[in-house]
C-alpha atoms as a PDB file:
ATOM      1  CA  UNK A   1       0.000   0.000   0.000  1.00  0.00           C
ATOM      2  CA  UNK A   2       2.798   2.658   0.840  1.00  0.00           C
ATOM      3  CA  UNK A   3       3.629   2.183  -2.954  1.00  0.00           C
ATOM      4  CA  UNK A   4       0.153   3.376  -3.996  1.00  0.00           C
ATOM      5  CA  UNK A   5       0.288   5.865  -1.351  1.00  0.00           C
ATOM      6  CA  UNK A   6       3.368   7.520  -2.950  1.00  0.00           C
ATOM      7  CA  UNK A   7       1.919   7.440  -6.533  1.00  0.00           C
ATOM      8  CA  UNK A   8      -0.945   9.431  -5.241  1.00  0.00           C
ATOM      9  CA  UNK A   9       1.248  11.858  -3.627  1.00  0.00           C
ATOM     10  CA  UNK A  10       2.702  12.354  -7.057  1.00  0.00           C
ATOM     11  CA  UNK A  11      -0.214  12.784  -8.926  1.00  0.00           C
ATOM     12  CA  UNK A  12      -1.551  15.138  -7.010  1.00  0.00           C
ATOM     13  CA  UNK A  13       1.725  17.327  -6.816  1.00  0.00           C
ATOM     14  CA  UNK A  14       1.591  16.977 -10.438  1.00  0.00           C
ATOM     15  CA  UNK A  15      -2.177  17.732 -10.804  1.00  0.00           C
ATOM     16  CA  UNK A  16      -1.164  21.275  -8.909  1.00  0.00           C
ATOM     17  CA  UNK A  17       2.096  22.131  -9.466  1.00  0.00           C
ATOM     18  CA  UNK A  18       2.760  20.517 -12.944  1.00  0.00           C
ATOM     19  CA  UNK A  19       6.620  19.175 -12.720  1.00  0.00           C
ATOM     20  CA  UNK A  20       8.086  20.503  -9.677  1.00  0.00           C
ATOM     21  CA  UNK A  21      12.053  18.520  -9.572  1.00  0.00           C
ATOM     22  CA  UNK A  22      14.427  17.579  -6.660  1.00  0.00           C
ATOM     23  CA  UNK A  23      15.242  21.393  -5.938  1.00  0.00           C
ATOM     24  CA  UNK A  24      11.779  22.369  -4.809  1.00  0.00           C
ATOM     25  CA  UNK A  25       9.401  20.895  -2.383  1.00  0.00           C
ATOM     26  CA  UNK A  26       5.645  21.316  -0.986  1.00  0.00           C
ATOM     27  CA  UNK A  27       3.997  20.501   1.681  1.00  0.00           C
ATOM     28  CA  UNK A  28       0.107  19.192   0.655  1.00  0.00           C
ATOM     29  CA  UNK A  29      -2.860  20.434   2.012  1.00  0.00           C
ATOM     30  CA  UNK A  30      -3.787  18.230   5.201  1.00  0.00           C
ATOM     31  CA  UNK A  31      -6.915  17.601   3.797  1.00  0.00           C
ATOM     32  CA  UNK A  32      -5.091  15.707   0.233  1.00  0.00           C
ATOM     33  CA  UNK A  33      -3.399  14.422   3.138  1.00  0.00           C
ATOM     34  CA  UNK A  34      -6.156  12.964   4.870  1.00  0.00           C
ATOM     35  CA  UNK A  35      -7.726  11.466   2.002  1.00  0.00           C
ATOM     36  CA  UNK A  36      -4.871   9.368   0.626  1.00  0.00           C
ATOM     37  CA  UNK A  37      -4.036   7.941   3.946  1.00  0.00           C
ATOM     38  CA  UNK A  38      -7.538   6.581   3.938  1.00  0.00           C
ATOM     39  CA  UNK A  39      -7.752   5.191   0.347  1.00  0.00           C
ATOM     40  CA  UNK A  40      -3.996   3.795   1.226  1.00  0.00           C
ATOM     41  CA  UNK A  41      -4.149   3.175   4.896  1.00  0.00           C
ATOM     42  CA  UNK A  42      -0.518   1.849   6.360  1.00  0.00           C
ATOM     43  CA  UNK A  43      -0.678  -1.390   8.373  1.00  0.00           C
ATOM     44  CA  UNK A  44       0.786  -0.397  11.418  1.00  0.00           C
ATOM     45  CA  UNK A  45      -0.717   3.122  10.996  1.00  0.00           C
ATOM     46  CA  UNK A  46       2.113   5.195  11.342  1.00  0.00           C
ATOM     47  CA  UNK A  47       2.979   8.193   8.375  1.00  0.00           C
ATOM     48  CA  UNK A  48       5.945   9.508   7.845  1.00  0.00           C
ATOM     49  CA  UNK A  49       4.825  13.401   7.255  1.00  0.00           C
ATOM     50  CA  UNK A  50       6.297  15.694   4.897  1.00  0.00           C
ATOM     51  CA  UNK A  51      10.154  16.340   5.568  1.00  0.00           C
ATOM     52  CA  UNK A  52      11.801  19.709   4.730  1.00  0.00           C
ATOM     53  CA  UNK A  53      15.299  19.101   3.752  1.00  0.00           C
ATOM     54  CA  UNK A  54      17.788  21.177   5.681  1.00  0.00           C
ATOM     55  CA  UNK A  55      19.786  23.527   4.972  1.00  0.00           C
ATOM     56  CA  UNK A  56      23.578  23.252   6.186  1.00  0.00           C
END
């Protein structure tokens, strides 16, 4: 399921932001969130969240 999960991610970073690359990151709204964690629920039910990279 975390496969599917991260394909529908995509898609819908894709459906709003077209091609987006390595260099720049989003954060989703909680609510695109919310409904892909329920079509692709995790067994164990733990998410990993969106992670900012850092800057050094």
């Amino acid at each position: 399921m975390s496969n599917l999960r991260s394909v529908a991610y995509r898609q819908f970073t894709r459906l709003l932001w077209s091609y987006i690359g390595s260099s720049r990151r989003y954060s989703l709204p909680c609510c695109a969130y919310n409904k892909i964690r329920k079509q692709f629920p995790s067994q164990n039910g733990h998410y990993r969240g969106f992670e900012d990279e850092e800057n050094e």
